[in-house]
N, C-alpha and C. Protein backbone atom coordinates (compact mmCIF):
# COMPACT_ATOMS: atom_id res chain seq x y z
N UNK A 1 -11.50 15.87 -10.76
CA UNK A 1 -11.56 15.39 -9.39
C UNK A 1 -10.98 13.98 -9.33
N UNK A 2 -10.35 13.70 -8.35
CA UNK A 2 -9.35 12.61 -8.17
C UNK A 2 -10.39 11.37 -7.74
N UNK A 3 -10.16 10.25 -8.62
CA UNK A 3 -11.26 8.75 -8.21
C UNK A 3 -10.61 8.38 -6.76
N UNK A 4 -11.76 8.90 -6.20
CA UNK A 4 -11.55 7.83 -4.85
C UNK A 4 -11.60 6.11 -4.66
N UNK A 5 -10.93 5.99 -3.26
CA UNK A 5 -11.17 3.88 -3.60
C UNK A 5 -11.51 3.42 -3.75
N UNK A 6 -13.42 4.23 -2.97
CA UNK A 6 -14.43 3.84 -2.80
C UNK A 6 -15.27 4.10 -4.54
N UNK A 7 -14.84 4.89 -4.92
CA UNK A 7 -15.27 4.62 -6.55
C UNK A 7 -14.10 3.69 -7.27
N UNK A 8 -13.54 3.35 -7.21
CA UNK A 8 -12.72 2.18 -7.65
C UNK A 8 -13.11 1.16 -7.60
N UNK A 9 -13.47 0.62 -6.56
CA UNK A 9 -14.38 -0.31 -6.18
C UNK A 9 -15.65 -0.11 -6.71
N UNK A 10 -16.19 0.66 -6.68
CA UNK A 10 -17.89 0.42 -7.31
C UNK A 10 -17.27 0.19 -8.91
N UNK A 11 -16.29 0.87 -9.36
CA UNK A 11 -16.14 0.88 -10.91
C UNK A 11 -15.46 -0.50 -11.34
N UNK A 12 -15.06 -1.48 -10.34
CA UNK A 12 -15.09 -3.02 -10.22
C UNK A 12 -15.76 -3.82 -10.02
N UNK A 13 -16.94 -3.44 -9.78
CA UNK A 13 -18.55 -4.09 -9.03
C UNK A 13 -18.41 -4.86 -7.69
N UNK A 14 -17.40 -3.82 -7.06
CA UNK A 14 -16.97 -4.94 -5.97
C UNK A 14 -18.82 -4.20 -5.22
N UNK A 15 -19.49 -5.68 -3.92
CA UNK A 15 -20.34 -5.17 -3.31
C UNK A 15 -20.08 -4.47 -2.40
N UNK A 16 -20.50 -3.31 -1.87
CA UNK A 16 -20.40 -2.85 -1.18
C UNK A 16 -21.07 -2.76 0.32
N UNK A 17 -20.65 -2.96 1.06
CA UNK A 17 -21.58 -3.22 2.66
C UNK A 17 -21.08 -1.89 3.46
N UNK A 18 -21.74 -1.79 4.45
CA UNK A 18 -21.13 -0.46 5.51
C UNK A 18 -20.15 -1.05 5.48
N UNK A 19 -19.59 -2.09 6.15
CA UNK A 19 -18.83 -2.72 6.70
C UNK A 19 -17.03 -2.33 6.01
N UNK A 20 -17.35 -2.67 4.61
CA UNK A 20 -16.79 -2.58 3.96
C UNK A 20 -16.26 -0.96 3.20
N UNK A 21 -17.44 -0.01 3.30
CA UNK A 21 -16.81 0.94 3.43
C UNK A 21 -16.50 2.02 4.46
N UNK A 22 -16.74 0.84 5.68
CA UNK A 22 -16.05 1.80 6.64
C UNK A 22 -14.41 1.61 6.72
N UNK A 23 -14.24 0.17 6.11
CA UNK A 23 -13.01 -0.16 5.83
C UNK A 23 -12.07 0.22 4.73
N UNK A 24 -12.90 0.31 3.79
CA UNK A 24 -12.22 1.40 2.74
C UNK A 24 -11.84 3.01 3.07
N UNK A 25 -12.51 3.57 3.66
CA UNK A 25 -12.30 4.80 4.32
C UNK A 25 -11.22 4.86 5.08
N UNK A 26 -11.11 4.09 6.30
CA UNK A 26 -9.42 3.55 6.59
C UNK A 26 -8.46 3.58 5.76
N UNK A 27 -8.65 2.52 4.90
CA UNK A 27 -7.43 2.65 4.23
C UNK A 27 -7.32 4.09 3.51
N UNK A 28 -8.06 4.43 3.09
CA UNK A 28 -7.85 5.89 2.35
C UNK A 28 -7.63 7.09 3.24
N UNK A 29 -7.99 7.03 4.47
CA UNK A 29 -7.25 7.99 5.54
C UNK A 29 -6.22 7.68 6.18
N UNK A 30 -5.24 6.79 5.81
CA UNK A 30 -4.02 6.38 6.12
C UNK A 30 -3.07 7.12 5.70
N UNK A 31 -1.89 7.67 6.90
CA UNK A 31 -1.04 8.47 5.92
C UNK A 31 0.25 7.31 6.41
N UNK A 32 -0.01 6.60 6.41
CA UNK A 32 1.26 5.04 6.80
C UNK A 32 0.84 4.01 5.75
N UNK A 33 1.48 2.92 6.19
CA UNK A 33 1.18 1.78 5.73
C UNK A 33 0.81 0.48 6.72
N UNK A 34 -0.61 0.69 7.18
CA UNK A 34 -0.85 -0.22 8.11
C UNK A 34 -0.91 -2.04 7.70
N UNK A 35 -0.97 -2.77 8.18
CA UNK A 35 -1.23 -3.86 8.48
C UNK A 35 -2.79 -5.04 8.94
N UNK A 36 -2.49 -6.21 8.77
CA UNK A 36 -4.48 -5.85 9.10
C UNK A 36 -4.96 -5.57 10.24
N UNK A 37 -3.88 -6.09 11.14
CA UNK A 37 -4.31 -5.52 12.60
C UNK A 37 -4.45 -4.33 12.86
N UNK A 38 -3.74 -3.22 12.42
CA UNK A 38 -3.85 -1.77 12.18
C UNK A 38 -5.37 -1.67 11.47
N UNK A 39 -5.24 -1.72 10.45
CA UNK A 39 -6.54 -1.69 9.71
C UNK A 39 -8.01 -1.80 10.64
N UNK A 40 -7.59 -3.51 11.50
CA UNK A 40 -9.00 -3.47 12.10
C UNK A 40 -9.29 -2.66 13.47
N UNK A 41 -8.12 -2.40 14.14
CA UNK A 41 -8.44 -1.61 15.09
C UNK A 41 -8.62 -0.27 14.62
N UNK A 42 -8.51 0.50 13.90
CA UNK A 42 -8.80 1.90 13.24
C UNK A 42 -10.56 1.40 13.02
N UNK A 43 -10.80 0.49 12.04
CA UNK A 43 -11.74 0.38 11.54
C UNK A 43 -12.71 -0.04 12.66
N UNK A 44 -12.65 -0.76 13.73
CA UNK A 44 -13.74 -0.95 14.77
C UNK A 44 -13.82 0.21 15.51
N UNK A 45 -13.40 1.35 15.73
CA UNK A 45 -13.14 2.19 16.27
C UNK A 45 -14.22 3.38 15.79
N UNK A 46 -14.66 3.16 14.37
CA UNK A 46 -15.38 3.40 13.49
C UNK A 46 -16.60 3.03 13.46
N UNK A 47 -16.71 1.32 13.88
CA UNK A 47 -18.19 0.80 13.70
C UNK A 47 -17.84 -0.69 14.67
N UNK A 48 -18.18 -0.99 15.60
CA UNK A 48 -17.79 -1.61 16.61
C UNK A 48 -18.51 -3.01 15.86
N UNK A 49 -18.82 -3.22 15.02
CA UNK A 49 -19.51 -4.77 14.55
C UNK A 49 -18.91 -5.31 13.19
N UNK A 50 -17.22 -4.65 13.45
CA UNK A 50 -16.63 -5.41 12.23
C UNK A 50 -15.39 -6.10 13.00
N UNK A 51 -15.47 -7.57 12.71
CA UNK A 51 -14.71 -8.22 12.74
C UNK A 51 -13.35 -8.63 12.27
N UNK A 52 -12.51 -8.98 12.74
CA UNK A 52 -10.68 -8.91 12.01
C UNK A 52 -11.13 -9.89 11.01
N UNK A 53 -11.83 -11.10 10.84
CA UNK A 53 -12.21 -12.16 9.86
C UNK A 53 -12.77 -10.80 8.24
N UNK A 54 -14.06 -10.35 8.59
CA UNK A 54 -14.25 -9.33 7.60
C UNK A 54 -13.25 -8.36 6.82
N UNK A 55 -12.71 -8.09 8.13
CA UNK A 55 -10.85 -7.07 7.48
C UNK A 55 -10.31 -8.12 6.50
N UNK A 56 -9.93 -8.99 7.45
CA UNK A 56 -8.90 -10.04 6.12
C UNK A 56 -9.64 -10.03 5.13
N UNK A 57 -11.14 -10.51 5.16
CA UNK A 57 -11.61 -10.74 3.57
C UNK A 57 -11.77 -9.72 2.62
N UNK A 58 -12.19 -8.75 3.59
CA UNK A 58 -12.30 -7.06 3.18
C UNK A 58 -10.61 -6.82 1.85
N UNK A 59 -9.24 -6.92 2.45
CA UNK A 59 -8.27 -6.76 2.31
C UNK A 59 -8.40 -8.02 1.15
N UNK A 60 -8.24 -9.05 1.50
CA UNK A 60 -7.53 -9.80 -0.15
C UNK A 60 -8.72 -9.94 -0.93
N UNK A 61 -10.10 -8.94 -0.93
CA UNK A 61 -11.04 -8.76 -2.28
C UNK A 61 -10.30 -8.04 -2.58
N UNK A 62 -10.21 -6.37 -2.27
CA UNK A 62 -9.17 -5.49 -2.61
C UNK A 62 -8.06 -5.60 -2.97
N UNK A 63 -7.48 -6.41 -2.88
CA UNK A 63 -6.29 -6.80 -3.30
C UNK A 63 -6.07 -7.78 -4.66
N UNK A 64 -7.39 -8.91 -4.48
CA UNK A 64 -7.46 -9.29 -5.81
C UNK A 64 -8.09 -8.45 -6.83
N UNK A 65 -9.09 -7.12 -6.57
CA UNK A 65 -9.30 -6.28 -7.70
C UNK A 65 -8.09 -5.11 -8.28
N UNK A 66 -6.96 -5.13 -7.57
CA UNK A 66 -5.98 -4.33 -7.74
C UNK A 66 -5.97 -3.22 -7.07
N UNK A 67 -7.34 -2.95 -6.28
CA UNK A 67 -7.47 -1.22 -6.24
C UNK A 67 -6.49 -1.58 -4.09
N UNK A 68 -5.87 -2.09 -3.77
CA UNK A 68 -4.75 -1.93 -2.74
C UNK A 68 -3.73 -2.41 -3.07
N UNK A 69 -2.20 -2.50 -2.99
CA UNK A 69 -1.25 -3.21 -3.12
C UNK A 69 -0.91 -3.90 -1.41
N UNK A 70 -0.33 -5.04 -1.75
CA UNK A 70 0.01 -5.34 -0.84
C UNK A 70 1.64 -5.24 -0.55
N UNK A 71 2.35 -4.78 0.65
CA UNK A 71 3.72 -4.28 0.72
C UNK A 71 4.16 -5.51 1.76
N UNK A 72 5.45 -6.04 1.35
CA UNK A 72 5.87 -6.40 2.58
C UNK A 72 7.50 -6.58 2.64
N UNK A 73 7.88 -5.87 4.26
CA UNK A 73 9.19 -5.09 4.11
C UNK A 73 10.24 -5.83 5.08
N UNK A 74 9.89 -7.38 5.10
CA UNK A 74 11.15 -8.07 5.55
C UNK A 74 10.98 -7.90 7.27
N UNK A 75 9.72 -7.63 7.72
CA UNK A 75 9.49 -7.63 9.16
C UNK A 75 8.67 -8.57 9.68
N UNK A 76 7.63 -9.53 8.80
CA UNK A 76 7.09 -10.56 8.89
C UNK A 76 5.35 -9.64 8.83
N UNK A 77 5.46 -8.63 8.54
CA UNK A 77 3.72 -7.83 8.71
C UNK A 77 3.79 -7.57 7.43
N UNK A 78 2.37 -8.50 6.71
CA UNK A 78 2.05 -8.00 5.04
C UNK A 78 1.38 -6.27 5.71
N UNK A 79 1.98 -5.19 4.90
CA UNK A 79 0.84 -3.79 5.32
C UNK A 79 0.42 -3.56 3.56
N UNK A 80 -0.38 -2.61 3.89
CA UNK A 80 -1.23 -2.14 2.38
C UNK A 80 -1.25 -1.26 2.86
N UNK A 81 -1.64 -0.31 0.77
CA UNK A 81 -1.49 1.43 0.16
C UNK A 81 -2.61 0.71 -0.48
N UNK A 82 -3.11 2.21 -1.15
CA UNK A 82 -3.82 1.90 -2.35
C UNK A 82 -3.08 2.13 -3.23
N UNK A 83 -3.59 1.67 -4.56
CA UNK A 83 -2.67 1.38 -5.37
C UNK A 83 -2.97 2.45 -6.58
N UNK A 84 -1.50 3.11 -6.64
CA UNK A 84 -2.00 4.51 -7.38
C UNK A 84 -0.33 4.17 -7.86
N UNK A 85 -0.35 5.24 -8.83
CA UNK A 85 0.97 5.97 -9.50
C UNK A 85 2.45 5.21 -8.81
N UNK A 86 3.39 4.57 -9.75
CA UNK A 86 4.21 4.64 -8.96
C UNK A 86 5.68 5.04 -8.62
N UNK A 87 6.04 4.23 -7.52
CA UNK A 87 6.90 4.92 -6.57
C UNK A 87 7.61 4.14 -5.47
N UNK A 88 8.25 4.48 -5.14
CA UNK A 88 9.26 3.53 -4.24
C UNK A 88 8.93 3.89 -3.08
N UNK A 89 9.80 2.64 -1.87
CA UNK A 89 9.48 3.58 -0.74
C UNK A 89 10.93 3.05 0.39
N UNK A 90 11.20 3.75 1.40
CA UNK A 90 12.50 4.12 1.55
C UNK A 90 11.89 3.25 3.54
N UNK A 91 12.57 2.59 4.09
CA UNK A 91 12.55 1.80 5.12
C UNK A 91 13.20 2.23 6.12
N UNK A 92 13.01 2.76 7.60
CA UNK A 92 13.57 3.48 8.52
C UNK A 92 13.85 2.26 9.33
N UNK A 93 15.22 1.17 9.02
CA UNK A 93 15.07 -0.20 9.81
C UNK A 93 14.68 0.01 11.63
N UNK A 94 15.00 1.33 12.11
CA UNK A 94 15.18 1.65 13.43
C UNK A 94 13.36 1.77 13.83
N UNK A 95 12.66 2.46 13.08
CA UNK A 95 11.73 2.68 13.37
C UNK A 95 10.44 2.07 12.96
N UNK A 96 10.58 1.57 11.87
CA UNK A 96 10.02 0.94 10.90
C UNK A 96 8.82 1.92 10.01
N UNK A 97 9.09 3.02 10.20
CA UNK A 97 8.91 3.90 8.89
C UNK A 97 8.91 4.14 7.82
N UNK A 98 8.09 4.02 6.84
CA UNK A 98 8.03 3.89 5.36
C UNK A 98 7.98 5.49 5.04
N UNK A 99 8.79 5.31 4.50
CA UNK A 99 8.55 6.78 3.79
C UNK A 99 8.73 6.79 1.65
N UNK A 100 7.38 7.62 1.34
CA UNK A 100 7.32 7.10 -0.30
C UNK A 100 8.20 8.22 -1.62
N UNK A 101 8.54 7.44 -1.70
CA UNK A 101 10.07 8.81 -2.54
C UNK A 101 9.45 8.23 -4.29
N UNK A 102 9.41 9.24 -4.79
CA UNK A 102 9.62 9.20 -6.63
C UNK A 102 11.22 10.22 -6.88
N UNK A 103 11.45 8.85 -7.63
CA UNK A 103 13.47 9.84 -8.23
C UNK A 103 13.03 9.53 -10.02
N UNK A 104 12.65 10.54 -10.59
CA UNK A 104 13.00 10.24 -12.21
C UNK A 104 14.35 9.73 -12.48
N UNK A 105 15.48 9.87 -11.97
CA UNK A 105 16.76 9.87 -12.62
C UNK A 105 16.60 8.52 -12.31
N UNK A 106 16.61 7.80 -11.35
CA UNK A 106 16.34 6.94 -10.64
C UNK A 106 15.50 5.30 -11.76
N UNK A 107 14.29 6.13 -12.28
CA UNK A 107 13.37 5.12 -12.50
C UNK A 107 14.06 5.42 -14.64
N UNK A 108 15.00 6.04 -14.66
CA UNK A 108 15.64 6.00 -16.42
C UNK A 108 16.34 5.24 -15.99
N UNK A 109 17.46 5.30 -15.04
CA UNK A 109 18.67 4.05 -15.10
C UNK A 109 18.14 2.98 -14.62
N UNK A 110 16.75 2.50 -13.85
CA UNK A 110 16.21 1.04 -14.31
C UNK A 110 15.41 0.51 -15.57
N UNK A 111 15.20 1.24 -16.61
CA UNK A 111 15.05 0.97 -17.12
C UNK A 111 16.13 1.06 -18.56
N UNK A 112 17.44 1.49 -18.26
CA UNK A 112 18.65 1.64 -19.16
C UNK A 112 19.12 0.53 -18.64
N UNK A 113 19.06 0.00 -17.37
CA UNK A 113 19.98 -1.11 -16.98
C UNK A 113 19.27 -2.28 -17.92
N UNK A 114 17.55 -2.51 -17.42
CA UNK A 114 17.14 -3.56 -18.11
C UNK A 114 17.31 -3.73 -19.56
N UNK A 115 17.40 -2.67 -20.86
CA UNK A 115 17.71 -3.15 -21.88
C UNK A 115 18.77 -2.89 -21.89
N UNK A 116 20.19 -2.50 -21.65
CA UNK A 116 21.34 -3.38 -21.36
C UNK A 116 21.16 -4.38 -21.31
N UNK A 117 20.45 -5.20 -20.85
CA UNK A 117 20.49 -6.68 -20.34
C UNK A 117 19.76 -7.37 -21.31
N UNK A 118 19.48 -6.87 -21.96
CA UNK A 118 18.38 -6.99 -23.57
C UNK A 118 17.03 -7.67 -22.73
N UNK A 119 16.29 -6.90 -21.91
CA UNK A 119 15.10 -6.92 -21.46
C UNK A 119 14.38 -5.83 -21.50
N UNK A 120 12.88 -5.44 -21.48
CA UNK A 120 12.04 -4.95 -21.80
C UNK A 120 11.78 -4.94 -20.25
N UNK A 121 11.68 -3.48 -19.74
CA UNK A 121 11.10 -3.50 -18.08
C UNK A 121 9.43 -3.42 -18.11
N UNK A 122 9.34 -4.64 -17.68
CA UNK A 122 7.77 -4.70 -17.43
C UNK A 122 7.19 -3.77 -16.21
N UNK A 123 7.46 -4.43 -15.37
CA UNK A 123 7.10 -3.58 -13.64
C UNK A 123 8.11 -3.96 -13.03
N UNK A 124 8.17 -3.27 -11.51
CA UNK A 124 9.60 -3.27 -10.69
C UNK A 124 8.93 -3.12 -9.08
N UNK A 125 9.61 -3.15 -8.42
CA UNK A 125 9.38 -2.50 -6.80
C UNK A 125 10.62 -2.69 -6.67
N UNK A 126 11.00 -1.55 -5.56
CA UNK A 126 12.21 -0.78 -5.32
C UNK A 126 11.87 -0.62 -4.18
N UNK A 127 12.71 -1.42 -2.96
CA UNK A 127 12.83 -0.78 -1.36
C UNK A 127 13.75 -0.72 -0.96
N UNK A 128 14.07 0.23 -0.16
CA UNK A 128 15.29 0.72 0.58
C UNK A 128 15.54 0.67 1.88
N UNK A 129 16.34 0.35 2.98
CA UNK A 129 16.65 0.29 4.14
C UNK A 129 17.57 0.99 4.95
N UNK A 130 17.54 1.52 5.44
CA UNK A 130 18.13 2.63 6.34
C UNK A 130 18.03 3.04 7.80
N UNK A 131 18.94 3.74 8.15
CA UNK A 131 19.12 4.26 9.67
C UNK A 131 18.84 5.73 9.58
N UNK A 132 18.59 6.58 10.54
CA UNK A 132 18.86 7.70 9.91
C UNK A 132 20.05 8.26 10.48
N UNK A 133 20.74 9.43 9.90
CA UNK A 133 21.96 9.95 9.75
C UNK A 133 21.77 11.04 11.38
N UNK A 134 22.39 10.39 12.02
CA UNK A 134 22.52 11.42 13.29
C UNK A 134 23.25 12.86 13.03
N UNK A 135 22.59 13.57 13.58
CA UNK A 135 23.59 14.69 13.68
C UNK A 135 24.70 14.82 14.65
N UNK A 136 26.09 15.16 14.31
CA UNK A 136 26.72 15.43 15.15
C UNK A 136 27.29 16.20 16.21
């Protein structure tokens, strides 16, 4: 059975409050990549006595225990994933759509390029920007 966030967090000793996992639940029913304002309006919607101050703090505990990443795609809005397996993700500049792509062929020639370069690939992030292709 797949570790949920909310066991991620307990398996970090982060504390846990309603508050906090009504906010974790958000993020884990996200099929986007929201923002904190996203975040807190989902999440009050949920439990009307959480504050955007709690979100933010909510968000960079999570973020300093590792279990969210934080994304940010050149639009001026930090958004967050949880932070699992990875993977790239592909930028709809028109719409601002993230969409999350894994290419094996993809993730050998960054790491053939880096020792070419006589480096050792530690970690990477990979984003992409795009329109989409109209039909004609």
């Amino acid at each position: 059975m797949a570790e949920t966030l909310l066991d991620k967090c307990l398996g970090r000793n982060i504390r846990m409050t309603s508050q906090r996992q009504t906010i974790i639940k958000v993020i884990e029913g996200s099929d986007d990549h929201p923002d904190v304002d996203q975040l807190y309006l989902r999440s009050v919607a949920e439990d009307n006595t959480i504050s955007i101050a709690t979100v933010y703090r909510t968000v960079k505990l999570l973020e300093e225990a590792g279990v969210i990443e934080k994304l940010e795609f050149g639009d001026g809005r930090a958004r967050y994933e949880e932070a699992r397996e990875h993977h790239e993700h592909l930028v709809d500049v028109e719409t601002g759509e993230v969409i999350e792509f894994f290419h094996a062929e993809l993730e050998a020639l960054k790491e053939e390029i880096a020792q070419k370069m006589g480096y050792e690939l530690i970690d990477h992030r990979l984003e992409l920007y795009g329109k989409k292709i109209k039909d004609s």
